[in-house]
PDB file of N, CA and C in Angstrom:
ATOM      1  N   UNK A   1    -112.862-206.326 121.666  1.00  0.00           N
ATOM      2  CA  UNK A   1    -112.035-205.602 122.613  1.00  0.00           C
ATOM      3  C   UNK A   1    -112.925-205.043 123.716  1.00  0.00           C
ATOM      4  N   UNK A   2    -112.564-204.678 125.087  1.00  0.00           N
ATOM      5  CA  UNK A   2    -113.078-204.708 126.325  1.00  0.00           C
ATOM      6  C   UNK A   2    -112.827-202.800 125.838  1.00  0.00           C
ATOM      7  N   UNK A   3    -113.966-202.624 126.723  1.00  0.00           N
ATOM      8  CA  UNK A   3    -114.566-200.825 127.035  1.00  0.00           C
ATOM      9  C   UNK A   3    -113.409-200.445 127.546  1.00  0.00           C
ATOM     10  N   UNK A   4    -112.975-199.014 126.819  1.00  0.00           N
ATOM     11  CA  UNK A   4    -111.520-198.501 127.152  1.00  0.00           C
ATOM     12  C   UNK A   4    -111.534-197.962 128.705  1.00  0.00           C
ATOM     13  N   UNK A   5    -110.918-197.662 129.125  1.00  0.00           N
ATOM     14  CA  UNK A   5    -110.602-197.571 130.377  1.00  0.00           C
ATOM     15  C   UNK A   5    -110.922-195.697 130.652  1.00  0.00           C
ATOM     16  N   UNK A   6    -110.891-195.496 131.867  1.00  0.00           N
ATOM     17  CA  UNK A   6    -111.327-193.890 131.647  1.00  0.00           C
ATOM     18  C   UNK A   6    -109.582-193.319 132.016  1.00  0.00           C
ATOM     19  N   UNK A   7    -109.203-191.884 132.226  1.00  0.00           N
ATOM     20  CA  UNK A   7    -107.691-192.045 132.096  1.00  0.00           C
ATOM     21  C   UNK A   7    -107.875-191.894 133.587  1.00  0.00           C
ATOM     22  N   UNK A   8    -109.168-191.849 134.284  1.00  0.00           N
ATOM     23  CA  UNK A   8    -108.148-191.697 135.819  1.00  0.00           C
ATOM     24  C   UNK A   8    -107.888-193.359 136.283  1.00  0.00           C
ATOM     25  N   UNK A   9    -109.505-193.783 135.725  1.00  0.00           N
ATOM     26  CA  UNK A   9    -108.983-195.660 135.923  1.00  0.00           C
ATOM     27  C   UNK A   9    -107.830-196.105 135.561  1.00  0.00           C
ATOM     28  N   UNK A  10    -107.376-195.442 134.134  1.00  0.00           N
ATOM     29  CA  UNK A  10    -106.054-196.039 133.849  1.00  0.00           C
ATOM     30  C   UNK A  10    -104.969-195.739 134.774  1.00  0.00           C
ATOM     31  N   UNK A  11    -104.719-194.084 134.879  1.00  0.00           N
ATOM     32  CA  UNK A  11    -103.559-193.637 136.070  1.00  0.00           C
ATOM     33  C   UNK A  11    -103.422-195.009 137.350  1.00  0.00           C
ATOM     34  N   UNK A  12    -104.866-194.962 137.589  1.00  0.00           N
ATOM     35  CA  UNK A  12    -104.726-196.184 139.053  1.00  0.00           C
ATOM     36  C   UNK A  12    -104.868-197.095 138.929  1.00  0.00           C
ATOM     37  N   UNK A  13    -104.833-197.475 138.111  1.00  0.00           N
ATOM     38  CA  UNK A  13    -104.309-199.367 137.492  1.00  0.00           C
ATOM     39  C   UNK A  13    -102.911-199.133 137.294  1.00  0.00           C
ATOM     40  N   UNK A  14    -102.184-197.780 136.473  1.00  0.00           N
ATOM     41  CA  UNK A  14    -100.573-197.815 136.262  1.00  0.00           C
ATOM     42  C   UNK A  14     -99.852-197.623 137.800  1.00  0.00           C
ATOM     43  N   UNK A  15    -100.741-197.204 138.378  1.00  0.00           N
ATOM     44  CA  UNK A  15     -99.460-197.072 139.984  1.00  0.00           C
ATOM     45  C   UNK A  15     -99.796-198.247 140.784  1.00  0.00           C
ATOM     46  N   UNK A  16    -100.900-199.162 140.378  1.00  0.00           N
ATOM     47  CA  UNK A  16    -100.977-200.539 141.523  1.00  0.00           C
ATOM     48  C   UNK A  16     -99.772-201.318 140.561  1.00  0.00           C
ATOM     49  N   UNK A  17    -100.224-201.265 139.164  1.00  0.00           N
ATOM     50  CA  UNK A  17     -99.378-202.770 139.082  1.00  0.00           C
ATOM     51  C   UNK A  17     -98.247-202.620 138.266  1.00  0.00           C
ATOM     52  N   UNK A  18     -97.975-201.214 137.786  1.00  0.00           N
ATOM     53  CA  UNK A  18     -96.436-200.889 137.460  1.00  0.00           C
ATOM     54  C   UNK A  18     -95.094-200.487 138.384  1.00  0.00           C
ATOM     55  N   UNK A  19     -96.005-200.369 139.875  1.00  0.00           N
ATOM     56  CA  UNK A  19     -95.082-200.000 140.910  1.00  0.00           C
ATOM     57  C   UNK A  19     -94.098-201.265 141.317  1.00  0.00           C
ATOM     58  N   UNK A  20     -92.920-201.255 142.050  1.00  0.00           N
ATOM     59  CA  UNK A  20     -92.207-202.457 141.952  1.00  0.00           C
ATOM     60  C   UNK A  20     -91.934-202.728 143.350  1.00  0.00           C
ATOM     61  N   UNK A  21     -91.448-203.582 144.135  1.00  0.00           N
ATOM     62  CA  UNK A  21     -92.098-204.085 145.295  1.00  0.00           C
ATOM     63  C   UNK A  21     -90.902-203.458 146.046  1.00  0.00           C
ATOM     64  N   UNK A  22     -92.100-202.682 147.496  1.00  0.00           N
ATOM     65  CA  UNK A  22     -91.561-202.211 148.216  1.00  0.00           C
ATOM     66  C   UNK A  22     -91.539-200.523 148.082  1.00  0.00           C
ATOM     67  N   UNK A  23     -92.242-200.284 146.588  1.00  0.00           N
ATOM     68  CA  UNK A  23     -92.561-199.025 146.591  1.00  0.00           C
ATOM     69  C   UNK A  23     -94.095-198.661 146.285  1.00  0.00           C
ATOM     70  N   UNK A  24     -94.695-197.418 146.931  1.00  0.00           N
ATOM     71  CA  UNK A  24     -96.261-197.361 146.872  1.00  0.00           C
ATOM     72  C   UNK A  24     -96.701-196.807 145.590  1.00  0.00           C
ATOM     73  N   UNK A  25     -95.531-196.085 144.714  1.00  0.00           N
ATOM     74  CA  UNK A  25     -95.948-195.152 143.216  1.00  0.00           C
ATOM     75  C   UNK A  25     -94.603-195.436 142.272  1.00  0.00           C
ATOM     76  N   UNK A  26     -95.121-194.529 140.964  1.00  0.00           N
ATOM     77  CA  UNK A  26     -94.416-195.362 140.232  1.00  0.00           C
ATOM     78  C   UNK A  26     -93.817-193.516 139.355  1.00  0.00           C
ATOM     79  N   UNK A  27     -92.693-193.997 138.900  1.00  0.00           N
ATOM     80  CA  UNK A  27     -91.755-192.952 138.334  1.00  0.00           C
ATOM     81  C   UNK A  27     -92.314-192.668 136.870  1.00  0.00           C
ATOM     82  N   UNK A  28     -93.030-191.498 136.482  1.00  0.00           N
ATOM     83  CA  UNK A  28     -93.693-191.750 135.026  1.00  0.00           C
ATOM     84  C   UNK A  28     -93.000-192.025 133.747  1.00  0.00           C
ATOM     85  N   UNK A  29     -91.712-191.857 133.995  1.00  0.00           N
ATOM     86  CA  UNK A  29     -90.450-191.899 132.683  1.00  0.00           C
ATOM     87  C   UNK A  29     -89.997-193.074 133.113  1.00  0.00           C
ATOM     88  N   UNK A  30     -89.452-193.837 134.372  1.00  0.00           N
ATOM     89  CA  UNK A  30     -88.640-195.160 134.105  1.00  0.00           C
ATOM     90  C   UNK A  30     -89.461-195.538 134.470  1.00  0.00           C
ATOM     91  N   UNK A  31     -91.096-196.048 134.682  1.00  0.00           N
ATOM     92  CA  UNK A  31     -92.067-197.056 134.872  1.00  0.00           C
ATOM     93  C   UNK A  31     -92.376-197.338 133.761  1.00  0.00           C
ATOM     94  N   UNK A  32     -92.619-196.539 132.085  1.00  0.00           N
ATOM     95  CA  UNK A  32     -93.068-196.429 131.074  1.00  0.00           C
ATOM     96  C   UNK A  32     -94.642-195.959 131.278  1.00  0.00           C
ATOM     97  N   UNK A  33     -94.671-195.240 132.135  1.00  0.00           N
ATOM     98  CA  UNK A  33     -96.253-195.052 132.129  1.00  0.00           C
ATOM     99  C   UNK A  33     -96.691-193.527 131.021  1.00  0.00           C
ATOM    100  N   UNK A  34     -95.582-192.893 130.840  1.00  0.00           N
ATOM    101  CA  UNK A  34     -95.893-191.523 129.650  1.00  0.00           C
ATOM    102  C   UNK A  34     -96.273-192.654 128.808  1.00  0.00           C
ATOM    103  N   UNK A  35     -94.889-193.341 127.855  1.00  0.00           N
ATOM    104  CA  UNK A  35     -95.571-193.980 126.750  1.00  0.00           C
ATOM    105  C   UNK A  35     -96.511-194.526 126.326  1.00  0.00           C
ATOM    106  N   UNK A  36     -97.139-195.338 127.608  1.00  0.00           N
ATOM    107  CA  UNK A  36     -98.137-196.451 127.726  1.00  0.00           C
ATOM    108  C   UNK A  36     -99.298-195.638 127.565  1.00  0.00           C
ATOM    109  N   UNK A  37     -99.374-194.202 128.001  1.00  0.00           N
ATOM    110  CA  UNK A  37    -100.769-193.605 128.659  1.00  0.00           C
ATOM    111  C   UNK A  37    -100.912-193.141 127.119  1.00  0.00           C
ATOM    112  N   UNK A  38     -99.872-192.775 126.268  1.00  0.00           N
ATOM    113  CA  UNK A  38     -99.564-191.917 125.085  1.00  0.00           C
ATOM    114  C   UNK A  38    -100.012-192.959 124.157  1.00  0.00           C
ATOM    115  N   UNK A  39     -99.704-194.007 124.195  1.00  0.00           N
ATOM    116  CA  UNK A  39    -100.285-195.334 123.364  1.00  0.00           C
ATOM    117  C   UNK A  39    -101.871-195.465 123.197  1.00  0.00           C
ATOM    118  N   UNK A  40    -102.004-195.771 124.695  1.00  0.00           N
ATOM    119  CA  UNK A  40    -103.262-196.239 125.018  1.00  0.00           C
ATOM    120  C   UNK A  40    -104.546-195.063 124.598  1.00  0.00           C
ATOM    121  N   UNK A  41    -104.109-193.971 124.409  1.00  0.00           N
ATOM    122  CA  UNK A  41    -104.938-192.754 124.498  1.00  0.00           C
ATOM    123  C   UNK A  41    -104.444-191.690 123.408  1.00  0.00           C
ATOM    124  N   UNK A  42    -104.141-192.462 122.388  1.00  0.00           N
ATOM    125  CA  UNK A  42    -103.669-191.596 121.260  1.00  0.00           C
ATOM    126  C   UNK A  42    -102.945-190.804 121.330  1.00  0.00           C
ATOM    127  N   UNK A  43    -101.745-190.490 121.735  1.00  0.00           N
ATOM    128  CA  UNK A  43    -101.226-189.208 121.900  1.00  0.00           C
ATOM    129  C   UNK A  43    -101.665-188.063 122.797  1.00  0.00           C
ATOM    130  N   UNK A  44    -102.910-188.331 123.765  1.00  0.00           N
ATOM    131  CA  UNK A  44    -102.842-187.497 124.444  1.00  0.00           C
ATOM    132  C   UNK A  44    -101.950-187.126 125.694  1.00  0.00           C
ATOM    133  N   UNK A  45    -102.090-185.698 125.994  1.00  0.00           N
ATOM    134  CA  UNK A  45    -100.805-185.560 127.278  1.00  0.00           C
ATOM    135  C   UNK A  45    -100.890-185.925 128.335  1.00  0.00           C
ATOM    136  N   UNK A  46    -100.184-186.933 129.123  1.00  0.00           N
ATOM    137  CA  UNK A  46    -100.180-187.474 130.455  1.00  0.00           C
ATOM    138  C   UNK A  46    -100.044-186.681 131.628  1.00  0.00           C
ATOM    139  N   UNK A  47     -98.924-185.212 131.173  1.00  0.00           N
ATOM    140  CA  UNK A  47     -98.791-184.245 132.164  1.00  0.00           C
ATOM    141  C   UNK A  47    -100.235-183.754 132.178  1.00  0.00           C
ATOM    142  N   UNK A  48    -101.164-183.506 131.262  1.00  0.00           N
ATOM    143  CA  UNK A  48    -102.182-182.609 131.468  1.00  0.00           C
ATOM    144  C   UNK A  48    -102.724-183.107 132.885  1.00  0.00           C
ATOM    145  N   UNK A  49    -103.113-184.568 131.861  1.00  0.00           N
ATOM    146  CA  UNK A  49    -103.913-185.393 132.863  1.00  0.00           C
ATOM    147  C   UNK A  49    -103.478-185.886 133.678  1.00  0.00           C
ATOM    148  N   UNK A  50    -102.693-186.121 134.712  1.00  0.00           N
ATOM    149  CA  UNK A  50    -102.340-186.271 135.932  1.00  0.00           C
ATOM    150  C   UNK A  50    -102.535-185.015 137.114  1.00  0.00           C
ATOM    151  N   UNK A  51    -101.813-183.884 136.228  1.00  0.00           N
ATOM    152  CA  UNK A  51    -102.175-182.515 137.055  1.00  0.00           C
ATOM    153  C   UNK A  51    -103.324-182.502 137.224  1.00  0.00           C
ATOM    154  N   UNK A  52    -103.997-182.647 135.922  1.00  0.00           N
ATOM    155  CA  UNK A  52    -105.720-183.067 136.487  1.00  0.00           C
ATOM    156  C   UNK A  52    -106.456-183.439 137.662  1.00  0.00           C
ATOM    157  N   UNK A  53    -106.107-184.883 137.508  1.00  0.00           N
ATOM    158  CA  UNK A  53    -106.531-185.782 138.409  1.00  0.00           C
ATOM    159  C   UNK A  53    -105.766-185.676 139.824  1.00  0.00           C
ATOM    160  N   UNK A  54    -104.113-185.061 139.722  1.00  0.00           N
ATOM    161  CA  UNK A  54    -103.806-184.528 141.276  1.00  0.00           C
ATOM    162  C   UNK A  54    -104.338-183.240 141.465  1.00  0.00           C
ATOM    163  N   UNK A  55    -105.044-182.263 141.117  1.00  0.00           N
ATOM    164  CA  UNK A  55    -106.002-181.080 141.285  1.00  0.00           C
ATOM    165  C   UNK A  55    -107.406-181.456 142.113  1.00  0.00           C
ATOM    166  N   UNK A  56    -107.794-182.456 141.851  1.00  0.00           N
ATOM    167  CA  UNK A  56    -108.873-182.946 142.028  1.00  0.00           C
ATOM    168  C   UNK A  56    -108.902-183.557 143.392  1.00  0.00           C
ATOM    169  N   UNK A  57    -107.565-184.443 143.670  1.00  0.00           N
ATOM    170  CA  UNK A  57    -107.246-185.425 144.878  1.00  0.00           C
ATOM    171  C   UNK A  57    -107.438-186.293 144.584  1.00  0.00           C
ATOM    172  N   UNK A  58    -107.365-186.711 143.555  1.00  0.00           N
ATOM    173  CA  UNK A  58    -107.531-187.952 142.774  1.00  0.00           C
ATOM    174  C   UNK A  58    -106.164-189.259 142.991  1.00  0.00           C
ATOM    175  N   UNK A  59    -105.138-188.317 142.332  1.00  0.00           N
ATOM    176  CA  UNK A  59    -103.728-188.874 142.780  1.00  0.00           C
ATOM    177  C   UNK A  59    -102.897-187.689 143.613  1.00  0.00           C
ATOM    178  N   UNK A  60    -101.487-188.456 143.886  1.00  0.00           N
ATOM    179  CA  UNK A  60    -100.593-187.346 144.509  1.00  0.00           C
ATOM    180  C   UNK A  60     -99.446-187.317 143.668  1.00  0.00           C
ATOM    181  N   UNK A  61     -98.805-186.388 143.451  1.00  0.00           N
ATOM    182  CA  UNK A  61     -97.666-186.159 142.390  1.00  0.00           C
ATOM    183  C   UNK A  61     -96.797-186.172 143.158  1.00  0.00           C
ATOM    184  N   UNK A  62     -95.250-186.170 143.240  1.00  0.00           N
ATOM    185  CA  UNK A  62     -94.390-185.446 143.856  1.00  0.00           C
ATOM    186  C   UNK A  62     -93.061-185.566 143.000  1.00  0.00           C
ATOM    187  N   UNK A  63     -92.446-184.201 142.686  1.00  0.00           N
ATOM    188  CA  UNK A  63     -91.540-184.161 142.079  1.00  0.00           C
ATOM    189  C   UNK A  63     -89.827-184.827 142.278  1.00  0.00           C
ATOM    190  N   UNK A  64     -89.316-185.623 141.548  1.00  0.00           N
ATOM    191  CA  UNK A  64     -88.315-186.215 141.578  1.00  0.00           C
ATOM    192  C   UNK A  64     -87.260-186.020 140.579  1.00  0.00           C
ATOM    193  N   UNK A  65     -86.454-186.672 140.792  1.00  0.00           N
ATOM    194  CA  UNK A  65     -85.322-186.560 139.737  1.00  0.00           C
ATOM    195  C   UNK A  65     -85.631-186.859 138.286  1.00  0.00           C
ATOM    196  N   UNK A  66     -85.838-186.541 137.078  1.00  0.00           N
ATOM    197  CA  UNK A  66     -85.989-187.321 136.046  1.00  0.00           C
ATOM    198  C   UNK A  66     -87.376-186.868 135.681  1.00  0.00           C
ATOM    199  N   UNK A  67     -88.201-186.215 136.726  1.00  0.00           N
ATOM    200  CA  UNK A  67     -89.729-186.513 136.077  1.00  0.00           C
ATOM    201  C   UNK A  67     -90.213-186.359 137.740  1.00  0.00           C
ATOM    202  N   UNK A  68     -91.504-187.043 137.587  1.00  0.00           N
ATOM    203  CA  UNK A  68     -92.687-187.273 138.692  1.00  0.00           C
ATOM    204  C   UNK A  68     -92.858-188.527 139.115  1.00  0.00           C
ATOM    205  N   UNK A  69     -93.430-188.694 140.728  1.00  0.00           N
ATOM    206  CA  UNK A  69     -93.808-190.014 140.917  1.00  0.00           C
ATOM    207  C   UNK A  69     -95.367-189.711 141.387  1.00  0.00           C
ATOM    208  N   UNK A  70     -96.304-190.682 140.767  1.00  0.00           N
ATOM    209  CA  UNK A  70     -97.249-190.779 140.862  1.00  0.00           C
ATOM    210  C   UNK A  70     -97.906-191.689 142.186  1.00  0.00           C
ATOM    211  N   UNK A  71     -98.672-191.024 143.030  1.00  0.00           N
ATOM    212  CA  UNK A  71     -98.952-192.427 143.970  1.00  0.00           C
ATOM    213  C   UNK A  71    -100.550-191.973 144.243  1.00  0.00           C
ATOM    214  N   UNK A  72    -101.251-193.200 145.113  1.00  0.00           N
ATOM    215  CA  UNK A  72    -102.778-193.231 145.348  1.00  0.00           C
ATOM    216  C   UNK A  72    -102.323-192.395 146.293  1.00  0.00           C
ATOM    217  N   UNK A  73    -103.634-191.351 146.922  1.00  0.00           N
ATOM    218  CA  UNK A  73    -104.113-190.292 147.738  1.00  0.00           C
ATOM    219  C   UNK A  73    -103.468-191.079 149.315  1.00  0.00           C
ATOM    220  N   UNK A  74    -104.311-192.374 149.089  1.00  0.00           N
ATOM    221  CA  UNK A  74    -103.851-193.158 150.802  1.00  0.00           C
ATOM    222  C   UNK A  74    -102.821-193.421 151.258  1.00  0.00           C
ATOM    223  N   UNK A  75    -101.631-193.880 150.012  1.00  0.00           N
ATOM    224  CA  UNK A  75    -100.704-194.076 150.122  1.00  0.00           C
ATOM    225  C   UNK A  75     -99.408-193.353 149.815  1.00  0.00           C
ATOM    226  N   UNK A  76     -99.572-192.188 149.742  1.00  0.00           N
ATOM    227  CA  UNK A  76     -98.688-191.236 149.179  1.00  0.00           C
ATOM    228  C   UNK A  76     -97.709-190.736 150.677  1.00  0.00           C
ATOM    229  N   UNK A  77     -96.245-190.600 150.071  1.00  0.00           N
ATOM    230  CA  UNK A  77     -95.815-189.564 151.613  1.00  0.00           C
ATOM    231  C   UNK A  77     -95.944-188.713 152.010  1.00  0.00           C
ATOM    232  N   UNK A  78     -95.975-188.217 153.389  1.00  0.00           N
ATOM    233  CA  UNK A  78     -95.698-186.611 153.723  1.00  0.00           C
ATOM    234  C   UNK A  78     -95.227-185.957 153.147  1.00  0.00           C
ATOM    235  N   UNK A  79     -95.763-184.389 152.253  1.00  0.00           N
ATOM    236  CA  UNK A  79     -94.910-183.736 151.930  1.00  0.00           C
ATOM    237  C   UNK A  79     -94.396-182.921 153.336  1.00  0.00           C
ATOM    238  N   UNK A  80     -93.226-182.531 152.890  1.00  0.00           N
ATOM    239  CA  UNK A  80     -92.280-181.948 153.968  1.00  0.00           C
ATOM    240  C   UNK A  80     -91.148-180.968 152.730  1.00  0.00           C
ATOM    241  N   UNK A  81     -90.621-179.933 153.198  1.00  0.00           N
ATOM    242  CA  UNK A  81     -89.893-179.269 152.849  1.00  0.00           C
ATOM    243  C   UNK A  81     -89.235-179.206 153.121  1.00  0.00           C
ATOM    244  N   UNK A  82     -87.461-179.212 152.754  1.00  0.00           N
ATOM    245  CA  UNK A  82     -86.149-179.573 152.767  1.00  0.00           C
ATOM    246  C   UNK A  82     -85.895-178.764 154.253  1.00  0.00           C
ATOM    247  N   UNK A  83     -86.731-177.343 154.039  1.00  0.00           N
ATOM    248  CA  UNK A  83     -85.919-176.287 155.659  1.00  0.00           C
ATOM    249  C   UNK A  83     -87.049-176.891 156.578  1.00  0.00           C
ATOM    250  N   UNK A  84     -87.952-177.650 156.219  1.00  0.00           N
ATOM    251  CA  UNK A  84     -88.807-178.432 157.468  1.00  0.00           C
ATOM    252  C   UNK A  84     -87.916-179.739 157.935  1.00  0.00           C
ATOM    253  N   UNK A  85     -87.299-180.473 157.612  1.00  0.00           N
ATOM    254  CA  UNK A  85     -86.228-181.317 157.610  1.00  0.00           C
ATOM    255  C   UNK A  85     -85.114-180.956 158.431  1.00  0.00           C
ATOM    256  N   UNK A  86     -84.779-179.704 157.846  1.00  0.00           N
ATOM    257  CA  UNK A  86     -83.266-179.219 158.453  1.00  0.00           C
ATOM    258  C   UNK A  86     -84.077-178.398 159.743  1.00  0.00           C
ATOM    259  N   UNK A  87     -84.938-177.508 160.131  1.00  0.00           N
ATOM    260  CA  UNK A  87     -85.517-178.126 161.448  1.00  0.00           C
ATOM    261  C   UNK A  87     -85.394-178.815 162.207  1.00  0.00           C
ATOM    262  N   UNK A  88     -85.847-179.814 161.765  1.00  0.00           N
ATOM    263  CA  UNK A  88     -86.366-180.917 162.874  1.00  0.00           C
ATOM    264  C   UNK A  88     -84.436-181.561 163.080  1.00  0.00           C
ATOM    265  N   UNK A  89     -83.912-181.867 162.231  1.00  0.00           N
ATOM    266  CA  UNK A  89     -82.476-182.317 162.108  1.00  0.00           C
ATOM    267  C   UNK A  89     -81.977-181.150 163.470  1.00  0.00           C
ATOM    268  N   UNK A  90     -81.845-180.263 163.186  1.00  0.00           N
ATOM    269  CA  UNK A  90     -81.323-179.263 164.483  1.00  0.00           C
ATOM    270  C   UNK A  90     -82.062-178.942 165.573  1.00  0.00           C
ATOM    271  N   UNK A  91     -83.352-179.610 165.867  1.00  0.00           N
ATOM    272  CA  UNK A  91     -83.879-179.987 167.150  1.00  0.00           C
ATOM    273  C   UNK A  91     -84.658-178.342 167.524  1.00  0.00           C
ATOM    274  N   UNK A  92     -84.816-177.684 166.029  1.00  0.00           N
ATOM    275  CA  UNK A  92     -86.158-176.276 166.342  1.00  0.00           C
ATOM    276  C   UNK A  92     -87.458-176.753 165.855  1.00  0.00           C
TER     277      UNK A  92
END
């Protein structure tokens, strides 16, 4: 068997090639990436380690329906805030 992976290598191997086309990150509950990371790494916690590695700037988190989406630093969206939105929507 090949040298285990480290978990931030793993995180960024799960958002290149579990993401599905046309999107840059991947949903950690309907991508299967909790289970997979939980598999691959004995039961350890995926929330830890992601907060981790988005603490760091490692990845970018952003909260969604259901859970989190995980994406690379380069490719992640603007965060923006809903009354930054409704702003710009009413032209202040």
């Amino acid at each position: 068997m090949s040298e285990k992976l480290s978990s931030e290598e793993f995180v960024k191997k799960a958002i290149v090639s579990l993401r599905k086309d046309g999107y840059k990150g991947i949903h950690t509950v309907y991508s299967g990436f909790n289970d997979a990371f939980k598999k691959y790494f004995e039961g350890e916690d995926p929330i830890k380690t992601t907060n981790q590695l988005a603490a760091e700037g490692k990845i970018v988190i952003r909260p969604v329906k259901g859970g989190v989406m995980l994406y690379l630093p380069e490719e992640a969206p603007a965060s923006r805030t809903r009354g930054e939105d409704a702003l710009e929507k009413m032209g202040l």
